[in-house]
N, C-alpha and C. Protein backbone atom coordinates (compact mmCIF):
# COMPACT_ATOMS: atom_id res chain seq x y z
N UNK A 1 169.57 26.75 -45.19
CA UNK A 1 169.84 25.51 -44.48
C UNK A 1 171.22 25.59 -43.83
N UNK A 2 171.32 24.88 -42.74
CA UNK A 2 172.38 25.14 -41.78
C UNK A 2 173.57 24.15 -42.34
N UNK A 3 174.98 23.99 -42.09
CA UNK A 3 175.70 23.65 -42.46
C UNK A 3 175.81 22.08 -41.47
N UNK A 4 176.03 20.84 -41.65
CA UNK A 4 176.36 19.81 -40.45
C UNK A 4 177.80 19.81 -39.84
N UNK A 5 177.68 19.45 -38.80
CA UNK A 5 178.93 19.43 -37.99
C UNK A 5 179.22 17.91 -37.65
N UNK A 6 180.14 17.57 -37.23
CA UNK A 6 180.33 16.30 -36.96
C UNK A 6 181.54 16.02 -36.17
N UNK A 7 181.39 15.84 -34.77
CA UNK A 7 182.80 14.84 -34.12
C UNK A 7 182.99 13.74 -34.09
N UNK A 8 184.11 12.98 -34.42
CA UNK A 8 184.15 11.57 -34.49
C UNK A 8 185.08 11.23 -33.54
N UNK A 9 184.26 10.73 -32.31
CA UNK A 9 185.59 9.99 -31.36
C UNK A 9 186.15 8.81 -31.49
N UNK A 10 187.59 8.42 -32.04
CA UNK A 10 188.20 7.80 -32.45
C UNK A 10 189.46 7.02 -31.69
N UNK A 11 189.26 5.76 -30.94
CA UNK A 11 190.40 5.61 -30.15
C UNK A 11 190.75 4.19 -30.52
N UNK A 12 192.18 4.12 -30.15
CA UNK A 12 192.89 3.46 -30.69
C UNK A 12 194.45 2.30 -30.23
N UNK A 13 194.28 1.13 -30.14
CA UNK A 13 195.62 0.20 -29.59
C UNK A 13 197.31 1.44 -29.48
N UNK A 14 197.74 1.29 -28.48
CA UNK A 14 198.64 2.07 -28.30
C UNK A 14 199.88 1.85 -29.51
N UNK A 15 200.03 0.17 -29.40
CA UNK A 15 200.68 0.19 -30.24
C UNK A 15 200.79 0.16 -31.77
N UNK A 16 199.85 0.51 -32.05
CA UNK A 16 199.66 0.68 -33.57
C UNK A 16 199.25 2.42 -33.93
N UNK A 17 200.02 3.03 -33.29
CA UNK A 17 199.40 4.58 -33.43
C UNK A 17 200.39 5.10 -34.30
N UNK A 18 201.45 4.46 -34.84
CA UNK A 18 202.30 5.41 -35.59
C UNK A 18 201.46 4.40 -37.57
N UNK A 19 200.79 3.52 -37.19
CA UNK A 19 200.49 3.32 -38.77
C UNK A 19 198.81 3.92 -38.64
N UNK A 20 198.44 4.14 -37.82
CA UNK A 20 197.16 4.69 -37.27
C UNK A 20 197.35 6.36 -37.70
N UNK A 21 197.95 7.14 -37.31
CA UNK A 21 197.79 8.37 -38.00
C UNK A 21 198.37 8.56 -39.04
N UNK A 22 199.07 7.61 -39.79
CA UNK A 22 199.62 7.76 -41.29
C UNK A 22 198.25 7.71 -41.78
N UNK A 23 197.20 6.76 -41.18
CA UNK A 23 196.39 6.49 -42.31
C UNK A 23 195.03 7.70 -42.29
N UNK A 24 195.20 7.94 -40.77
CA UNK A 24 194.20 9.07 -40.65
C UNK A 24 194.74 10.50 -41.27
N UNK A 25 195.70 10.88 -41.20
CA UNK A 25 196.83 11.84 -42.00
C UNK A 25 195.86 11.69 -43.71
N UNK A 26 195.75 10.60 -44.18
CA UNK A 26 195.75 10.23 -45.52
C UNK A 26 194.29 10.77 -45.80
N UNK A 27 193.62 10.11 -44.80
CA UNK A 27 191.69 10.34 -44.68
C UNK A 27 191.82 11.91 -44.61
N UNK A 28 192.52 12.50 -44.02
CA UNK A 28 192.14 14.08 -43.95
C UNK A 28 192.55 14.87 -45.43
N UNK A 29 193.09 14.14 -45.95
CA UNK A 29 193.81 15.30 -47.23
C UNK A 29 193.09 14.47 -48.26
N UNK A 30 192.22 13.45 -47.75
CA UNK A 30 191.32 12.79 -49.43
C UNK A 30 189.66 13.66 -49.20
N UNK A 31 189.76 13.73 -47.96
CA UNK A 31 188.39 14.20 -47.59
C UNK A 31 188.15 15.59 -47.68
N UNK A 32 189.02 16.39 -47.18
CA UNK A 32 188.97 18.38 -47.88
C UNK A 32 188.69 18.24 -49.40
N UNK A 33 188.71 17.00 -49.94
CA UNK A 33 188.89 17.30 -51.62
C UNK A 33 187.51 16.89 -52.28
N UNK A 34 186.49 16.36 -51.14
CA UNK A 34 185.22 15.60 -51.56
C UNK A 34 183.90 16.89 -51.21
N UNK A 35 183.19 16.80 -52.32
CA UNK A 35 182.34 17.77 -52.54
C UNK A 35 181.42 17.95 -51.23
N UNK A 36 181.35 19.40 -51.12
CA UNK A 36 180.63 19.45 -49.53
C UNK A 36 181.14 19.99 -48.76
N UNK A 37 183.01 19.54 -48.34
CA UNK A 37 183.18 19.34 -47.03
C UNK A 37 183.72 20.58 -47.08
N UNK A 38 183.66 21.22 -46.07
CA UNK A 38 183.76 22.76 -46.01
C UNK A 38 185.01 22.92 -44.63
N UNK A 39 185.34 21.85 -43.80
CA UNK A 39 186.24 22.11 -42.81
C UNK A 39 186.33 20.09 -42.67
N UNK A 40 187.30 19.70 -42.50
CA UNK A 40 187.70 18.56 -41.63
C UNK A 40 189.45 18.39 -40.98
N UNK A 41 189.11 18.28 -39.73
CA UNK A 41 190.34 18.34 -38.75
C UNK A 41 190.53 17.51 -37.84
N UNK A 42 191.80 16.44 -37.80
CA UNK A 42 191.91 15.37 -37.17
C UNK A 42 193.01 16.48 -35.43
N UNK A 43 192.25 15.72 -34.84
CA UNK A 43 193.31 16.36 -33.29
C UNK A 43 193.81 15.13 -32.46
N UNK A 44 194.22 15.36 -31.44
CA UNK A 44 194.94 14.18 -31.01
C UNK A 44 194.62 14.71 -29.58
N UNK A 45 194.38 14.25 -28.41
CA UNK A 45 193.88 14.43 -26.95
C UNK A 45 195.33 14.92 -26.22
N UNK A 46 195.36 15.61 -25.79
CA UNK A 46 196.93 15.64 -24.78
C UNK A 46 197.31 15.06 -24.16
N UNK A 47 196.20 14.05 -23.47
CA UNK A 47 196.20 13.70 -22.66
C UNK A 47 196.29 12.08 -22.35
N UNK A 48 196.08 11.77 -23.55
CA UNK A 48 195.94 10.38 -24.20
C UNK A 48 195.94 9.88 -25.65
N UNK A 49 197.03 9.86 -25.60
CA UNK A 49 197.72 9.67 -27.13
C UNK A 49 196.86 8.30 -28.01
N UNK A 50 195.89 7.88 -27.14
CA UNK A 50 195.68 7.27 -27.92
C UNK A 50 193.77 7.48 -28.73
N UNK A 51 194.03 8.67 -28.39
CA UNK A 51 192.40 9.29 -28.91
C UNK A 51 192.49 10.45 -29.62
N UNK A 52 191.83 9.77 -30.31
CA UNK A 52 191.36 11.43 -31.96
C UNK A 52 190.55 11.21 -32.39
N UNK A 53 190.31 12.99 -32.67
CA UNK A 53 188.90 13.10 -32.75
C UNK A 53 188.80 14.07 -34.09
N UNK A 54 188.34 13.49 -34.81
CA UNK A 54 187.68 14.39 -36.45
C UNK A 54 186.45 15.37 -35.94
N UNK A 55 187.16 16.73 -36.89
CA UNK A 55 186.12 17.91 -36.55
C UNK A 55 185.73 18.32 -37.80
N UNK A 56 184.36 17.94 -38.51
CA UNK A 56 183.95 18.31 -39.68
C UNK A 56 182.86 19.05 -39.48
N UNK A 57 182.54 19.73 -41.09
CA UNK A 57 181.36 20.25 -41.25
C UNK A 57 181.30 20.24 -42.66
N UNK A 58 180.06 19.77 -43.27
CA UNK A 58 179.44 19.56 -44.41
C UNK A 58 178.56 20.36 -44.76
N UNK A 59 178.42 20.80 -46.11
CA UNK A 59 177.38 21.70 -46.68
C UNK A 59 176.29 21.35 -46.40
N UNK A 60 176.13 19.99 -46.37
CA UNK A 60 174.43 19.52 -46.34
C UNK A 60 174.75 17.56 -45.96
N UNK A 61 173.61 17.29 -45.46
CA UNK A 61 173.17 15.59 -45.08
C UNK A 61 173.72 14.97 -46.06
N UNK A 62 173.28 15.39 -46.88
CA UNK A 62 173.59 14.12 -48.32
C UNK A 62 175.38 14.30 -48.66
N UNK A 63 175.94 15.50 -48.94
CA UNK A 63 177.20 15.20 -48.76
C UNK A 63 177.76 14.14 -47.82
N UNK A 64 177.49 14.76 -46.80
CA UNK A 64 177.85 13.87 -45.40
C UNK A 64 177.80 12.70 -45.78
N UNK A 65 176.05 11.86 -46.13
CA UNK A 65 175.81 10.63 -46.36
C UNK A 65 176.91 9.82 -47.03
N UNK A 66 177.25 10.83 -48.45
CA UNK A 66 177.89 10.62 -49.24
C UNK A 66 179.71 10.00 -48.88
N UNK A 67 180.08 10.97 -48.03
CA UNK A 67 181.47 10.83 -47.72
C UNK A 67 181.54 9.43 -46.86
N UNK A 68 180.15 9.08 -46.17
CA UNK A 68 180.11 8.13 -44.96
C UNK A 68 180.07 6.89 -45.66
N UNK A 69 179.37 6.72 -46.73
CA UNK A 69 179.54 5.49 -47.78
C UNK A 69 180.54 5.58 -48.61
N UNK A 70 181.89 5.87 -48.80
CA UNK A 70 182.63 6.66 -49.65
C UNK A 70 183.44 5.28 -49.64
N UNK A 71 184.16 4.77 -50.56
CA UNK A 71 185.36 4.23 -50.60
C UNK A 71 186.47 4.13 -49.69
N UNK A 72 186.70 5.51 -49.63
CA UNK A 72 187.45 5.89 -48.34
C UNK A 72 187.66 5.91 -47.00
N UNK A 73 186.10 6.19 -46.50
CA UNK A 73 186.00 5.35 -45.45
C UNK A 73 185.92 3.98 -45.11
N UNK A 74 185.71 3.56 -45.98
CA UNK A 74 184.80 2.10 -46.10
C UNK A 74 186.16 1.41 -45.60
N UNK A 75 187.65 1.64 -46.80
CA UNK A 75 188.83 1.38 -46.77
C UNK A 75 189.26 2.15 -45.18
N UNK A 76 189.19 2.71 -44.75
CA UNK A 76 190.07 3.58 -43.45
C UNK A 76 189.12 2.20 -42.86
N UNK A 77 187.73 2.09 -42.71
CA UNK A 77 187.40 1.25 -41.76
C UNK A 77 188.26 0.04 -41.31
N UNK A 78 187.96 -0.69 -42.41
CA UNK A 78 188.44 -1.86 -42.58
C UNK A 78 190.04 -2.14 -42.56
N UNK A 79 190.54 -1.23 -42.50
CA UNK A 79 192.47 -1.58 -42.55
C UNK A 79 192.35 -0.95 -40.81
N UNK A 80 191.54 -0.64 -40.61
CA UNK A 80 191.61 -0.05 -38.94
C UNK A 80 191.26 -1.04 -38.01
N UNK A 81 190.29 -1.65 -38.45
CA UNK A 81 189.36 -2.18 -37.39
C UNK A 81 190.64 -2.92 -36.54
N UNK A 82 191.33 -3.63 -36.98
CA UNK A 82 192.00 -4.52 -36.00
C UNK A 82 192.61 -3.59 -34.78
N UNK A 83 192.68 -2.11 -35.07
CA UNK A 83 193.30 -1.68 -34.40
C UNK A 83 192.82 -0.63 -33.11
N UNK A 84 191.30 -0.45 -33.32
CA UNK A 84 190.54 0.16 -32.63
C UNK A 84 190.31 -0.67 -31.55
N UNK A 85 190.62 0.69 -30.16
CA UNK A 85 189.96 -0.15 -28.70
C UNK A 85 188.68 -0.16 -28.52
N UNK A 86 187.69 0.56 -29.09
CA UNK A 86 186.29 0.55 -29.24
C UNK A 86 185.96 1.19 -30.97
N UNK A 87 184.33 0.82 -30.68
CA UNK A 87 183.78 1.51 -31.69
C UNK A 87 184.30 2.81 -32.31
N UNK A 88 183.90 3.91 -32.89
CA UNK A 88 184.15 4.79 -33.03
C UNK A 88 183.28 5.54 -32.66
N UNK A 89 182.89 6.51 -32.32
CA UNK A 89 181.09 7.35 -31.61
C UNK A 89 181.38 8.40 -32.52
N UNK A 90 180.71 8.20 -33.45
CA UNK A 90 180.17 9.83 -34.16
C UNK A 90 178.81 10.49 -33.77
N UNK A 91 179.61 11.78 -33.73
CA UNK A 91 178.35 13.01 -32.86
C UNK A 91 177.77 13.84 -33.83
N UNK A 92 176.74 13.87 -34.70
CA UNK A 92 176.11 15.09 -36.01
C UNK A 92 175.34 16.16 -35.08
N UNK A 93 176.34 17.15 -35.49
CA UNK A 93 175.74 18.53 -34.58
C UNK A 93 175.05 19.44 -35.31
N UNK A 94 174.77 20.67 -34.64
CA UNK A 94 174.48 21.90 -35.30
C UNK A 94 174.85 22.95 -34.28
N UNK A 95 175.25 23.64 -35.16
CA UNK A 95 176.26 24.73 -34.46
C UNK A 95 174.95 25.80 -34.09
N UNK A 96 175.52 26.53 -32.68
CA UNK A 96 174.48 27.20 -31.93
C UNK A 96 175.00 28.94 -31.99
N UNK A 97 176.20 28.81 -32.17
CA UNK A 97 177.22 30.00 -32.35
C UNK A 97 178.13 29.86 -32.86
């Protein structure tokens, strides 16, 4: 079975970007530690400081499922929301190469 991939486009009020990647900073070093996750990497756009994008990959669905109902997110959601300019768009891939 193939491994899942996942981008999460993540954008965000200009002015709240310095308590905005403290907290995404926090989501990345709780999440390498949750069973499954085999790569997760927060980036930042060059071009627009106010977009990032999570680059994961999970052993399997149910991990994934798992991390997506997690405490952690649940909490990143909710202390965020006020601060997001849109939704968030998550992309579940599969790698071709």
């Amino acid at each position: 079975m193939s491994t899942i991939h996942v981008v999460a486009d993540l954008r965000f009020k200009e002015e709240n970007l310095e308590e905005v990647i403290s907290l995404l900073k926090k989501m990345v070093i709780d999440t390498k530690k949750e069973k499954g996750c085999l790569n997760y990497e927060l980036v930042q756009d060059f071009n627009d400081k106010k977009v990032f994008y999570t680059i994961e990959e999970w052993e399997s669905q149910e991990d994934l499922s798992v991390h997506l109902n997690s405490d952690g997110v649940k909490n990143l959601m909710s202390t965020a929301a006020p601060f997001f300019l849109q939704e968030p768009e998550i992309h579940q891939c599969s790698k071709l190469s």
